[in-house]
Protein backbone atom coordinates (compact mmCIF):
# COMPACT_ATOMS: atom_id res chain seq x y z
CA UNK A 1 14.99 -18.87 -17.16
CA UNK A 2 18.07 -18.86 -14.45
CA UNK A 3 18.14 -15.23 -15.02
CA UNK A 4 14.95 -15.08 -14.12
CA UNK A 5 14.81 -16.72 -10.65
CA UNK A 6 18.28 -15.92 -9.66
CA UNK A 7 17.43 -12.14 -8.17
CA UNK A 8 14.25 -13.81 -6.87
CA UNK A 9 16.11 -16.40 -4.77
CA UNK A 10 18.55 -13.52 -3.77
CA UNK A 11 15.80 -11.48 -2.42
CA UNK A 12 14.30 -14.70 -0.58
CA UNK A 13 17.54 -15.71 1.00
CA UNK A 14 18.09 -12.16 2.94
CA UNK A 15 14.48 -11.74 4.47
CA UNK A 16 14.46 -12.59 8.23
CA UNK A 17 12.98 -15.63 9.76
CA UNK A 18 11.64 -13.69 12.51
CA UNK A 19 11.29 -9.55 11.89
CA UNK A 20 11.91 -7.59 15.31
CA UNK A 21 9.20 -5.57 17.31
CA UNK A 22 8.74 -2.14 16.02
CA UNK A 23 9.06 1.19 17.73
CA UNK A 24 6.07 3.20 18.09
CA UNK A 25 6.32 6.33 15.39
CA UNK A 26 8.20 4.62 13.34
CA UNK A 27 5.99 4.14 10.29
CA UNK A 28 8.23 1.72 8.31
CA UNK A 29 8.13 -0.55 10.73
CA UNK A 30 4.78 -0.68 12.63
CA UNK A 31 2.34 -3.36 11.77
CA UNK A 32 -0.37 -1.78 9.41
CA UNK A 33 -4.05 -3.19 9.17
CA UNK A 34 -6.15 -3.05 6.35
CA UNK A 35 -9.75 -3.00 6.12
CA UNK A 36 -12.08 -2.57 3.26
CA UNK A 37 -15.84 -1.03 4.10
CA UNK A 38 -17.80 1.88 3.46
CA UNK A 39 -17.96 5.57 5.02
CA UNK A 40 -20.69 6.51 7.24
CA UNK A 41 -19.20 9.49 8.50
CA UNK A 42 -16.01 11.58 7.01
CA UNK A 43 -14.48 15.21 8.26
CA UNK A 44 -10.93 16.69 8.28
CA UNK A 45 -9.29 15.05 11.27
CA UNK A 46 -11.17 11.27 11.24
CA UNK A 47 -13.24 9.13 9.01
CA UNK A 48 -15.66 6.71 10.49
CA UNK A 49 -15.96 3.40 8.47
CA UNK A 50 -18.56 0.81 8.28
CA UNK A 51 -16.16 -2.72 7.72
CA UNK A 52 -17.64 -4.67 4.78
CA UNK A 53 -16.70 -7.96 6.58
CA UNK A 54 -17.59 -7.25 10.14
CA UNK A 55 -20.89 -4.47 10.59
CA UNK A 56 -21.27 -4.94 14.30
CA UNK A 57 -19.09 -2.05 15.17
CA UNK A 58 -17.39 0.83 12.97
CA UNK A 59 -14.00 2.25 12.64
CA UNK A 60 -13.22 5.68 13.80
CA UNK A 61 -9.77 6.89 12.22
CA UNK A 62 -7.68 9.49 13.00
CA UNK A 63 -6.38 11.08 9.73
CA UNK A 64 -3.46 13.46 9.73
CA UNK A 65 -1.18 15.59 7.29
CA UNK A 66 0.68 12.24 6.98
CA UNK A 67 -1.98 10.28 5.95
CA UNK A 68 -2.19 9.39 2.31
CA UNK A 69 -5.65 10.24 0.65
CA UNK A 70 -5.85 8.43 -2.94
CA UNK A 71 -8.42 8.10 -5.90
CA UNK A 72 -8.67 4.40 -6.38
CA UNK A 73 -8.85 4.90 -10.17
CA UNK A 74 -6.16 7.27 -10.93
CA UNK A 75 -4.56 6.78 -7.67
CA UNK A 76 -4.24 10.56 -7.49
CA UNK A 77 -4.85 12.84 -4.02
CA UNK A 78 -8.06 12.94 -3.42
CA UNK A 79 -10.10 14.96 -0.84
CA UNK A 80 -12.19 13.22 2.18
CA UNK A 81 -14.98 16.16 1.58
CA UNK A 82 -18.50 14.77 0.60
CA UNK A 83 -17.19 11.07 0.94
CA UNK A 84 -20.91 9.45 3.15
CA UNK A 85 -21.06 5.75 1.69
CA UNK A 86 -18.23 5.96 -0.82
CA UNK A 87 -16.21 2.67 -0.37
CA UNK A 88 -12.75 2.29 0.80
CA UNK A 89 -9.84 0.29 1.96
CA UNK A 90 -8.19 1.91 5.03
CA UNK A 91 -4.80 0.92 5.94
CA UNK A 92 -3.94 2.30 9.50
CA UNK A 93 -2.11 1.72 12.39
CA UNK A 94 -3.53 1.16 16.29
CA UNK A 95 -2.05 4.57 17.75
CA UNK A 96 -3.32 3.74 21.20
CA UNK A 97 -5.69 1.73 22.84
CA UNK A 98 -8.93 1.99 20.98
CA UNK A 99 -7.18 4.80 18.98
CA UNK A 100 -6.62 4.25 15.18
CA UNK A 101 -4.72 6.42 12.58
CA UNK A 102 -4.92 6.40 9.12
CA UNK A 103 -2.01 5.46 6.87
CA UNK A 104 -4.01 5.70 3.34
CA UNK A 105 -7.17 5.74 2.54
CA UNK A 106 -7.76 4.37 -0.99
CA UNK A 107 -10.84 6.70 -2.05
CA UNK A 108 -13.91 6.38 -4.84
CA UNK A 109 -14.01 2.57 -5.76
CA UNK A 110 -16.25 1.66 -7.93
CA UNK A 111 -18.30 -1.66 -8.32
CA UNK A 112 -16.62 -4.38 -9.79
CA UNK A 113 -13.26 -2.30 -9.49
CA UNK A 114 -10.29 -4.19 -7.69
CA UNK A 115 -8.38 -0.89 -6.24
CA UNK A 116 -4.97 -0.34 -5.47
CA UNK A 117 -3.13 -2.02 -2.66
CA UNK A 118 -1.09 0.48 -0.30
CA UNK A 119 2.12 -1.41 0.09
CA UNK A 120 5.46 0.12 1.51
CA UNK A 121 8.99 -1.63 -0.30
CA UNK A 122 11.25 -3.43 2.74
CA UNK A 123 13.60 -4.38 -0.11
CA UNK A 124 14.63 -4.18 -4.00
CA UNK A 125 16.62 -6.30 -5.88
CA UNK A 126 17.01 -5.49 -9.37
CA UNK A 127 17.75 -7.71 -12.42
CA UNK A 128 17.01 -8.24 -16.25
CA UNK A 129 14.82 -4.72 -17.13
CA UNK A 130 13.19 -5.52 -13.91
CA UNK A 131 12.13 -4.88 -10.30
CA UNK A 132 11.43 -7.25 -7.57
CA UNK A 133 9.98 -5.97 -4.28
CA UNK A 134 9.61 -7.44 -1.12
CA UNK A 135 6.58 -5.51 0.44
CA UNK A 136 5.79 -5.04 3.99
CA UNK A 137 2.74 -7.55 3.04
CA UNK A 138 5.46 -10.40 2.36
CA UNK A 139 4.63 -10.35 -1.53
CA UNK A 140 7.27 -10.43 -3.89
CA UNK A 141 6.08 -7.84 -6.71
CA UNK A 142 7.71 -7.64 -10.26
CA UNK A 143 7.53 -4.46 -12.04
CA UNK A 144 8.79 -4.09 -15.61
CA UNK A 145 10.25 -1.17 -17.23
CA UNK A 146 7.45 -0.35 -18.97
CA UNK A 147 4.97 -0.34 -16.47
CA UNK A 148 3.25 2.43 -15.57
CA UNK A 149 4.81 4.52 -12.65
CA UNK A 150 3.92 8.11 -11.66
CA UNK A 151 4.48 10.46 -8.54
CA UNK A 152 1.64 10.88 -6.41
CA UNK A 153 1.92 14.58 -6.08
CA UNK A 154 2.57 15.66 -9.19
CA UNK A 155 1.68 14.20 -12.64
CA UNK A 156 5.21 13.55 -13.21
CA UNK A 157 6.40 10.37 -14.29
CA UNK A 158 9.04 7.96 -12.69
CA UNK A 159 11.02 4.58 -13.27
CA UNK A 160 12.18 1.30 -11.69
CA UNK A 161 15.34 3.45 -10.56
CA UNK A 162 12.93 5.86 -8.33
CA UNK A 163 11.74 3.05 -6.00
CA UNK A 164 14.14 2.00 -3.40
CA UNK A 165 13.90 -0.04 -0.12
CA UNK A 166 11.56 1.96 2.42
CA UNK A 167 9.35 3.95 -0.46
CA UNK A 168 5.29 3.79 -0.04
CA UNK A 169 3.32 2.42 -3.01
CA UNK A 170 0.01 2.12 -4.71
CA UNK A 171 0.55 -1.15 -7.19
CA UNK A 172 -2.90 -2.27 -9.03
CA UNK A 173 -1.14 -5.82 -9.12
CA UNK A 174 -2.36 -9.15 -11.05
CA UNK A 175 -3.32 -12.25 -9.89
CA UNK A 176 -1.63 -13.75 -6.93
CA UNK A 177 0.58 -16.86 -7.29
CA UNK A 178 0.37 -19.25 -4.74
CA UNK A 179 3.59 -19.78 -3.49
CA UNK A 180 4.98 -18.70 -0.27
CA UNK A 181 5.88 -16.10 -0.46
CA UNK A 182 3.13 -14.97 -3.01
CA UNK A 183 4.29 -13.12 -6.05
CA UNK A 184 2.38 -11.07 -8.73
CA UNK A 185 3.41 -8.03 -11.44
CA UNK A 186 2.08 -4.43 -11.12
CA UNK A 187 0.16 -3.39 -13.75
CA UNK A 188 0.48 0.08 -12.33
CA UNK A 189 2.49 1.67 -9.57
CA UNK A 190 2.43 5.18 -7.82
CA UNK A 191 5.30 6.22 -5.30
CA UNK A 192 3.85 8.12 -2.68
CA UNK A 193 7.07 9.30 -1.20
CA UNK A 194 9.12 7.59 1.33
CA UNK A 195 8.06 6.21 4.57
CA UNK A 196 8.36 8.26 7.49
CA UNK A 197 11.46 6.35 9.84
């Protein structure tokens, strides 16, 4: 059981009370909003989203080369073609005032379907046949040796070993514990490459 907690309580004792302000183009370090909705209008340089939560207003996003564009099932690269009232979860980044950019876009979720959360790793500690990482979301995240973990360019495969501090994930995770910070295992992780910083 101490073998356990021990990495755990190493990775809690080195995050910082208070994190400093980020630099503008720096993606590892901006603060990145989330918001789940549906697409009312989509093209090749911005996405428009109706927000599930809040339908007094929509979302315009500006989506680039560096934007990530993911199947919510296989967590694959898909294409924002033909896209009018698929649902999504945006992640993105305020680029300006009243100007939005897209980080990923987390494509093709079904009903029922709890998709993958875009999450980049701000540290790894490694212990035991395992993986604990410290997202940018301040969730601890185990990942086993035998969990699932692929590239999201090719259909390669990849291990614990491939994700270090500053690398951008998809993890379908499990339930949330309720401590603070909150913790949960991936069921399923793709490394999208590493951030941009």
């Amino acid at each position: 059981m101490n073998s356990f907690f021990a990495p755990v309580i190493a990775l809690l004792l080195t995050i910082p009370l208070m994190a400093p302000q980020p630099a503008y183009g720096d993606r590892s370090a901006v603060f990145i909003q989330s918001v789940a909705g549906t697409i009312i209008a989509d093209g090749i340089e911005a996405v428009e989203i109706l927000p599930a939560k809040d339908k007094s207003k929509t979302l315009i996003l500006r989506v680039s080369e560096e934007s990530y564009i993911a199947d919510a099932v296989s967590g694959k690269p898909a294409s924002l073609s033909e896209r009018k009232d698929d649902k999504v979860v945006a992640y993105f980044i305020t680029a300006g005032p009243g100007e939005y950019r897209a980080v990923a876009l987390v494509l093709n979720i079904p009903e029922d379907y709890s998709p993958p959360v875009y999450a980049k790793a701000m540290q790894v500690n490694r212990g035991d046949g395992q993986l604990y990482v410290l997202t940018d979301r301040r969730v601890i995240v185990t990942i086993n040796e035998e969990t699932p973990i692929e590239l999201f360019f090719t259909r390669d495969t990849a291990t614990i070993d491939n994700i270090t501090g500053n690398t951008d994930l998809l993890l379908w995770n499990q339930a949330y514990s309720m401590s603070i910070p909150a913790r949960t295992a991936a069921n399923k992780v793709i490394i999208l490459g590493n951030a941009a910083g």
